[in-house]
Protein backbone atom coordinates (compact mmCIF):
# COMPACT_ATOMS: atom_id res chain seq x y z
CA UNK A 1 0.00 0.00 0.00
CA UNK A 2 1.79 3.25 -1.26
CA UNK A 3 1.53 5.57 2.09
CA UNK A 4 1.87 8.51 -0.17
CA UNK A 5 -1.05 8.24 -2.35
CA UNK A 6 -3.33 10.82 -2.61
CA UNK A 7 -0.78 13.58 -0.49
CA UNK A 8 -0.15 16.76 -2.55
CA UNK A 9 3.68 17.03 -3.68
CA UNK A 10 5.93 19.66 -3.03
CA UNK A 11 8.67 19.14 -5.47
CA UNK A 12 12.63 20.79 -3.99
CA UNK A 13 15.22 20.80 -6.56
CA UNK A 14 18.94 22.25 -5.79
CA UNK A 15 21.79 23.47 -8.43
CA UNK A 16 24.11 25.81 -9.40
CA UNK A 17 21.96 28.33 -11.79
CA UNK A 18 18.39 29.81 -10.81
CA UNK A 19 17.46 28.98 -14.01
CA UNK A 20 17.96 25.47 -14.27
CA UNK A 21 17.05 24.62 -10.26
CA UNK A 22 13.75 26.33 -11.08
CA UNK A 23 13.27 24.16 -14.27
CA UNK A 24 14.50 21.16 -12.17
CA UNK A 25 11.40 21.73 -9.65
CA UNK A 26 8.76 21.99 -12.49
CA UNK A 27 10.16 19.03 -14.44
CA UNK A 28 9.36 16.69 -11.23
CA UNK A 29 5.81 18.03 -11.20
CA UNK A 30 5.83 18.23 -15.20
CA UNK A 31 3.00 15.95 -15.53
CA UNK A 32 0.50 17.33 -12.93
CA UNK A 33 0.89 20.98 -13.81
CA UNK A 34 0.05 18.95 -17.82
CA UNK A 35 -3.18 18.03 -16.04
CA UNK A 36 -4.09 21.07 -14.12
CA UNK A 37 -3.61 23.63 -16.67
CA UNK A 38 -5.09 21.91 -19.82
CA UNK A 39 -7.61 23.75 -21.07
CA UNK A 40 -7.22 26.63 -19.27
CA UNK A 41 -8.49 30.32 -21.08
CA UNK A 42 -6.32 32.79 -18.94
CA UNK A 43 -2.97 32.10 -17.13
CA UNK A 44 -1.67 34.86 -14.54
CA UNK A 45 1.69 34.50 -13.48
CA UNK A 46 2.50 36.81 -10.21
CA UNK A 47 5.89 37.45 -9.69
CA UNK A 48 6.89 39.62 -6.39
CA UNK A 49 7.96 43.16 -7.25
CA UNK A 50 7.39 44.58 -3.67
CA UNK A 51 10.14 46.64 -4.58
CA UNK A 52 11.11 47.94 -8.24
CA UNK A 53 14.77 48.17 -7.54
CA UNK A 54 16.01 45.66 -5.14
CA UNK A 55 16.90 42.56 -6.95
CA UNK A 56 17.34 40.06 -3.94
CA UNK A 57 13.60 41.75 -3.06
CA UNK A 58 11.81 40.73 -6.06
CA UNK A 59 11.43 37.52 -8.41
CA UNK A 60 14.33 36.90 -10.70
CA UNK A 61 13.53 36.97 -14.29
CA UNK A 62 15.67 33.77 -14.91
CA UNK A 63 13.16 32.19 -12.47
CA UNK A 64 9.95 33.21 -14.99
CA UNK A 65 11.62 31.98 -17.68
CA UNK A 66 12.36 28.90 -16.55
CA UNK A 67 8.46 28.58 -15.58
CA UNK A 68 8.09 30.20 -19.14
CA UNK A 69 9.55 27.41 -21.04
CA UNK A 70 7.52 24.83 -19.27
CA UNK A 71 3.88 26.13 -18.97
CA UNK A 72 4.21 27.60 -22.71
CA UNK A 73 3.99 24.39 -24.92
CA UNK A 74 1.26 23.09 -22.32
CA UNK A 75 -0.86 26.32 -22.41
CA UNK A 76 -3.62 26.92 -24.95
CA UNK A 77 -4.96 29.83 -23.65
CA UNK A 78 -3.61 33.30 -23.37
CA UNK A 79 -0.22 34.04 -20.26
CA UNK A 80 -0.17 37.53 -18.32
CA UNK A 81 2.41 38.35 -16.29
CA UNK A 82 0.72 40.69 -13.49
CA UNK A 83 1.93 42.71 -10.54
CA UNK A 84 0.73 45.54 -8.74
CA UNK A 85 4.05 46.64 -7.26
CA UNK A 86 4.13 48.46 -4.07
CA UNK A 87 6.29 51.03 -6.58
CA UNK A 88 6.64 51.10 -10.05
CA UNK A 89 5.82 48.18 -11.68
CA UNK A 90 6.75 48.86 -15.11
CA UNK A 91 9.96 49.79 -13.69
CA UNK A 92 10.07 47.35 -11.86
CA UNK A 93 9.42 44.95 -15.30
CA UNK A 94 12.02 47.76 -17.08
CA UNK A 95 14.66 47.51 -14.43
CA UNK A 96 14.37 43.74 -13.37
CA UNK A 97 14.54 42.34 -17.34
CA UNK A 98 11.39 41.98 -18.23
CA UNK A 99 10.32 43.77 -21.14
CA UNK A 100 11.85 41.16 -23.72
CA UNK A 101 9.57 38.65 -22.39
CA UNK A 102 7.29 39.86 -24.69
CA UNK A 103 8.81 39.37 -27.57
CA UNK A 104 10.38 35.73 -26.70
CA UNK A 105 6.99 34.07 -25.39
CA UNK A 106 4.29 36.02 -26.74
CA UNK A 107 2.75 37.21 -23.23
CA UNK A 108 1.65 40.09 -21.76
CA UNK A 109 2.85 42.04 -19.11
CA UNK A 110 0.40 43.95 -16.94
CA UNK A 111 0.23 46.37 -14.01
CA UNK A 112 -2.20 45.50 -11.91
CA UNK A 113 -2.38 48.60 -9.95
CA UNK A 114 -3.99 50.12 -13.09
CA UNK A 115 -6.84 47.21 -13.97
CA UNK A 116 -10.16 47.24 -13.06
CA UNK A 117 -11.02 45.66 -9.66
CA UNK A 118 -13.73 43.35 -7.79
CA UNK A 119 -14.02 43.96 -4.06
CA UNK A 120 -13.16 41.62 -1.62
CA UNK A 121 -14.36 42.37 2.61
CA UNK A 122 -11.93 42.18 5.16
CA UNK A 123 -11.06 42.89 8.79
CA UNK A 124 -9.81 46.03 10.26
CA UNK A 125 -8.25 45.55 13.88
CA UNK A 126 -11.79 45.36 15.49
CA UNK A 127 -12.67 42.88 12.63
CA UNK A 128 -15.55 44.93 11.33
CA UNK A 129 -15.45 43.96 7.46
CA UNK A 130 -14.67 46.44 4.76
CA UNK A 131 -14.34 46.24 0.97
CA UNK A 132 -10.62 46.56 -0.82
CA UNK A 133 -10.38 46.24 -4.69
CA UNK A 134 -8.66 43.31 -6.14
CA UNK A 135 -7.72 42.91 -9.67
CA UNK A 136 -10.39 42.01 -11.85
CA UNK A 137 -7.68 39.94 -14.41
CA UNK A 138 -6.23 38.19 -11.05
CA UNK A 139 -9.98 36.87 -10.13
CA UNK A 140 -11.37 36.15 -13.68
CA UNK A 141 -7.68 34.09 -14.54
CA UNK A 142 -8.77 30.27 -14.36
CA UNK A 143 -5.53 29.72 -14.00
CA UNK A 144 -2.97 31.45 -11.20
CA UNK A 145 0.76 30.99 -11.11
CA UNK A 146 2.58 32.64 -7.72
CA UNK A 147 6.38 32.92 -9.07
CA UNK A 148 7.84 33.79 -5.23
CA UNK A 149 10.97 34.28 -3.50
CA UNK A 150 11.33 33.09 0.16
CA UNK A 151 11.79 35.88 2.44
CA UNK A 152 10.81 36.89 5.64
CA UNK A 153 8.57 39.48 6.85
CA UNK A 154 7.99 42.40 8.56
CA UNK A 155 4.38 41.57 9.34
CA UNK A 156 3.49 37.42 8.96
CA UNK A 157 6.96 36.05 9.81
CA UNK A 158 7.81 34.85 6.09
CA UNK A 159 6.02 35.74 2.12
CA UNK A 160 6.17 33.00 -0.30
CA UNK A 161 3.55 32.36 -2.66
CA UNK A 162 0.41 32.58 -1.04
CA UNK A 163 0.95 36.12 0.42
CA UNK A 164 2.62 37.32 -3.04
CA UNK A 165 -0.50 36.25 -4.73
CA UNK A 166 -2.50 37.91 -2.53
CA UNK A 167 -1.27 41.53 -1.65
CA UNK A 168 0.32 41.62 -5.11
CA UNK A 169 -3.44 41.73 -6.84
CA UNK A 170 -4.72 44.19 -3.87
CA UNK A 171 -4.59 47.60 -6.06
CA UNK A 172 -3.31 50.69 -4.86
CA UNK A 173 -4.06 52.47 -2.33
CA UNK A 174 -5.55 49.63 -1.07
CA UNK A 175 -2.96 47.10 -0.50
CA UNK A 176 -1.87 48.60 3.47
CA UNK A 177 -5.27 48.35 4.40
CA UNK A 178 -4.92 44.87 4.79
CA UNK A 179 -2.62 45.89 7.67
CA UNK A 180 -4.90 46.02 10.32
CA UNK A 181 -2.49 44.59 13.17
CA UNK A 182 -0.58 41.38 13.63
CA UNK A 183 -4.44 39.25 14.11
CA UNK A 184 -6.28 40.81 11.20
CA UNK A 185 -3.44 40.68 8.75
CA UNK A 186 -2.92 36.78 8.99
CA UNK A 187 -6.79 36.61 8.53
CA UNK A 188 -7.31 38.87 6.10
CA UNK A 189 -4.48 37.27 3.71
CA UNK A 190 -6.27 33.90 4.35
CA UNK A 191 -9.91 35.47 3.11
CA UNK A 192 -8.09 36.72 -0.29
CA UNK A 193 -6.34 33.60 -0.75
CA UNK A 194 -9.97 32.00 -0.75
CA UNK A 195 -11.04 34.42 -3.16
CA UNK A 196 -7.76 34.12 -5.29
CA UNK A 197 -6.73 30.81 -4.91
CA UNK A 198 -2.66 30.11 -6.37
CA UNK A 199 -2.92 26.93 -8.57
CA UNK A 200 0.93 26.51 -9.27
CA UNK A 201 2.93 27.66 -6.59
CA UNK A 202 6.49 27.98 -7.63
CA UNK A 203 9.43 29.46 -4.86
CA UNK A 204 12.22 30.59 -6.15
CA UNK A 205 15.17 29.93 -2.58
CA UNK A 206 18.06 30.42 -5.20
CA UNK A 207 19.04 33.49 -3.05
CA UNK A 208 16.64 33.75 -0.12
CA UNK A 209 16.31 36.98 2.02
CA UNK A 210 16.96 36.62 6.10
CA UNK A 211 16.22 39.33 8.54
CA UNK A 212 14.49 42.71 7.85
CA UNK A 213 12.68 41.07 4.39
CA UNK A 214 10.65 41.51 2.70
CA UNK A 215 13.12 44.52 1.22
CA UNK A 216 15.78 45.21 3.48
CA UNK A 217 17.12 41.64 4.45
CA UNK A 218 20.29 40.04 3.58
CA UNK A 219 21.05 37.09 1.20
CA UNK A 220 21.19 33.46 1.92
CA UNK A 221 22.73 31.26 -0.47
CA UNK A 222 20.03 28.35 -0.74
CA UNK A 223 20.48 27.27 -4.65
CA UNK A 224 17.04 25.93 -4.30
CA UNK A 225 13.29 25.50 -5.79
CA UNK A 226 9.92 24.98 -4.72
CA UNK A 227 6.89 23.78 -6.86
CA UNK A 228 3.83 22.38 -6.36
CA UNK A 229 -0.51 22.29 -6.85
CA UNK A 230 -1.11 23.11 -3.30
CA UNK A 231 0.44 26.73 -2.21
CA UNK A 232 -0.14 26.23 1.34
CA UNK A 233 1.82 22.95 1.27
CA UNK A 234 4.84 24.37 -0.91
CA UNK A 235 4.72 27.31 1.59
CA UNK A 236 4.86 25.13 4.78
CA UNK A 237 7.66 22.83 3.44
CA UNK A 238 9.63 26.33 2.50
CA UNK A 239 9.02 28.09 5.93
CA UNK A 240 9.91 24.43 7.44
CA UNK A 241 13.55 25.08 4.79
CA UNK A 242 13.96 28.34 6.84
CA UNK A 243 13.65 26.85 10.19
CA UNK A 244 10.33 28.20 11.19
CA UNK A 245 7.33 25.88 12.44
CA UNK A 246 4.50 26.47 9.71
CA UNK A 247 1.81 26.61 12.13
CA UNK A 248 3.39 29.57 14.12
CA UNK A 249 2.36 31.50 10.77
CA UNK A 250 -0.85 32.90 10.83
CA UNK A 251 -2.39 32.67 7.18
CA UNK A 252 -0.19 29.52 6.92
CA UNK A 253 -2.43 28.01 9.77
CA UNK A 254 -5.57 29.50 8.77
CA UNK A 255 -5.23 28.29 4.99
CA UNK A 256 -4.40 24.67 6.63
CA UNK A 257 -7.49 24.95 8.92
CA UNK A 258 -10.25 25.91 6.75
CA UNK A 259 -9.14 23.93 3.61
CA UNK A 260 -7.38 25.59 1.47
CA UNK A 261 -4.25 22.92 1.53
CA UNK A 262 -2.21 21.22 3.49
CA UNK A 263 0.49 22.31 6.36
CA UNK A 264 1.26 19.60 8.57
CA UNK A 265 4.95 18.17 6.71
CA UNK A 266 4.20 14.99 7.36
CA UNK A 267 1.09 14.74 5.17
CA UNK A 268 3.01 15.93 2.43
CA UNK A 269 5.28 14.34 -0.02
CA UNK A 270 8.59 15.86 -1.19
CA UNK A 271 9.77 14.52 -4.10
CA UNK A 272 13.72 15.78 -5.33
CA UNK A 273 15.89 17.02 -2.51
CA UNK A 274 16.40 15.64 0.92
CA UNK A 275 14.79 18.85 3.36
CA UNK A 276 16.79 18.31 6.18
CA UNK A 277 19.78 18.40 4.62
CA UNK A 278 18.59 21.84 2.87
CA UNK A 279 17.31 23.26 5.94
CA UNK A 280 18.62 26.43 7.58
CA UNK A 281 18.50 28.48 10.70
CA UNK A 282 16.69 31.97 8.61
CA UNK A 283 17.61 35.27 10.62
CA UNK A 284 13.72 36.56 11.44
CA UNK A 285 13.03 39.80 11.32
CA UNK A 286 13.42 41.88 14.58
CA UNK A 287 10.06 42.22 15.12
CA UNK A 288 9.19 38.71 14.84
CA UNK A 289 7.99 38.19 18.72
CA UNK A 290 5.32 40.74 17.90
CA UNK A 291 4.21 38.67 14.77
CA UNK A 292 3.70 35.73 16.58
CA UNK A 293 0.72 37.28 18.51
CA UNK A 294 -1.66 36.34 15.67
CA UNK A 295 -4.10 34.18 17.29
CA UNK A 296 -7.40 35.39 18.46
CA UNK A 297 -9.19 33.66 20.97
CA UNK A 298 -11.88 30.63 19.31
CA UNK A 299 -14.80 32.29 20.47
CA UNK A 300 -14.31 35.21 18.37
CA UNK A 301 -12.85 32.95 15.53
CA UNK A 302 -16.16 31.26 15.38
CA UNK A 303 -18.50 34.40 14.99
CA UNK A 304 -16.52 35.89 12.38
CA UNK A 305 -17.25 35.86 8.21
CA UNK A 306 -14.25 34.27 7.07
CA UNK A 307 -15.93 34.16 3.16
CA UNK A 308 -14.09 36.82 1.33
């Protein structure tokens, strides 16, 4: 009896170019993303441009074309690359090597900060609900690709793909108003991910950020890849890579709890890389003892509207 059947995959893949570890973590999977995106009318991929100029802040271009070169003779229907930058995101696209993209795959690249929204309620810090504006192409793609980079966080401890989905699509001026204290926030990221669930997460630990992330941190050396069909899986064997317990991670936790995928490690199967020989000791950021007081007490958990 195969133990493993029917547990979601989290592919890790290590090497000695972004480009090819990437491509190493999507081959293993090659097959399932085959399955998952066939047919598909509309693929977003979301890479992280939280800043426009810091390279080891945002997702490597080498990283997207990797993912590029798989999903493209599999896809049928039309690829965007979207991001609603917390900057400039065609500068970001300008400064970070993006532009040729165009030309070499046929895709689009679009600023989501500029599209036309669909609101989405959330908490503020009481947890009354209020509307923020999403990106209309985000919620109508059938098909969403997070394109990460594992970092940690000023706010939730560490952003891979769930969270870059999420506040990514939020549109200016609307994206800090998910910051409604350390409770809310972890919430709040968990409601969006409902609404825009990440079909192919892919996180790109080629160089990983430590310490004051998701901008100001410093490098670590991994040399490796995520990939899988369930984000919060991918994202719990990543923050497990960086030496943090997944369920100390709010949205992690809440994502795992009401069903969006799966967080405890040992319901998961890695295939590629051994994890505990890739795991490391991740600098948190300095406010990270403040970020662990996420939890709200189960009463109040159990009267609130957690549909987005």
């Amino acid at each position: 009896m195969d133990m493993d059947k029917g547990k979601p995959i989290v592919a890790v893949s290590r090497g000695s170019s972004r480009y090819e570890t990437v491509k190493k973590a999507l081959e293993l999977i090659h097959d399932d993303i085959a399955r998952s995106i066939k047919g598909k009318r509309r693929i977003l991929i979301k890479p992280n441009f939280v800043s426009d100029s810091v390279q080891l802040a945002a997702t490597h271009v080498d990283a997207v074309k990797a993912l590029l070169d798989i999903i493209v003779p599999l896809a049928t229907g039309e690829i965007i690359i979207g991001e609603g930058s917390y900057g400039d995101t065609f500068k970001g696209y300008r400064n970070f090597g993006y532009m040729d993209l165009k030309s070499e795959y046929g895709v689009e690249l679009l600023d989501l900060n500029s599209d036309e929204y669909v609101e989405v309620n959330v908490f503020d810090g009481r947890f009354r609900e209020f509307p923020i504006r999403v990106s209309k192409t985000v919620y109508e793609s059938d098909y969403r690709i997070s394109a990460a980079v594992m970092k940690t966080h000023d706010f939730v401890i560490a952003t891979l793909s769930i969270k870059n989905m999420v506040v990514g699509s939020i549109v200016k001026p609307y994206k800090g108003r998910i910051h409604q204290g350390y409770p809310a926030i972890n919430l709040n990221i968990y409601k969006i991910a409902k609404f825009i669930p990440v079909h192919l997460a892919v996180v790109d630990a080629f160089k990983a950020m430590e310490g004051d992330g998701p901008v100001w941190g410093s490098e670590v050396s991994m040399g490796v890849a995520l990939a899988g069909l369930d984000p919060v899986a991918v994202d719990a064997v990543a923050t497990y890579m960086m030496g943090f317990n997944p369920m100390d991670i709010g949205y992690i936790y809440y994502c795992y709890r009401f069903g969006l995928g799966e967080a405890d490690i040992g319901n998961v199967r890695v295939v590629g890389e051994d994890i505990e020989a890739l795991k490391r000791k991740f600098k948190p950021h300095r406010t990270v003892n403040r970020q662990l007081n996420w939890r709200i007490p189960q009463g109040l958990l159990s009267r609130l509207n957690l549909d987005p």
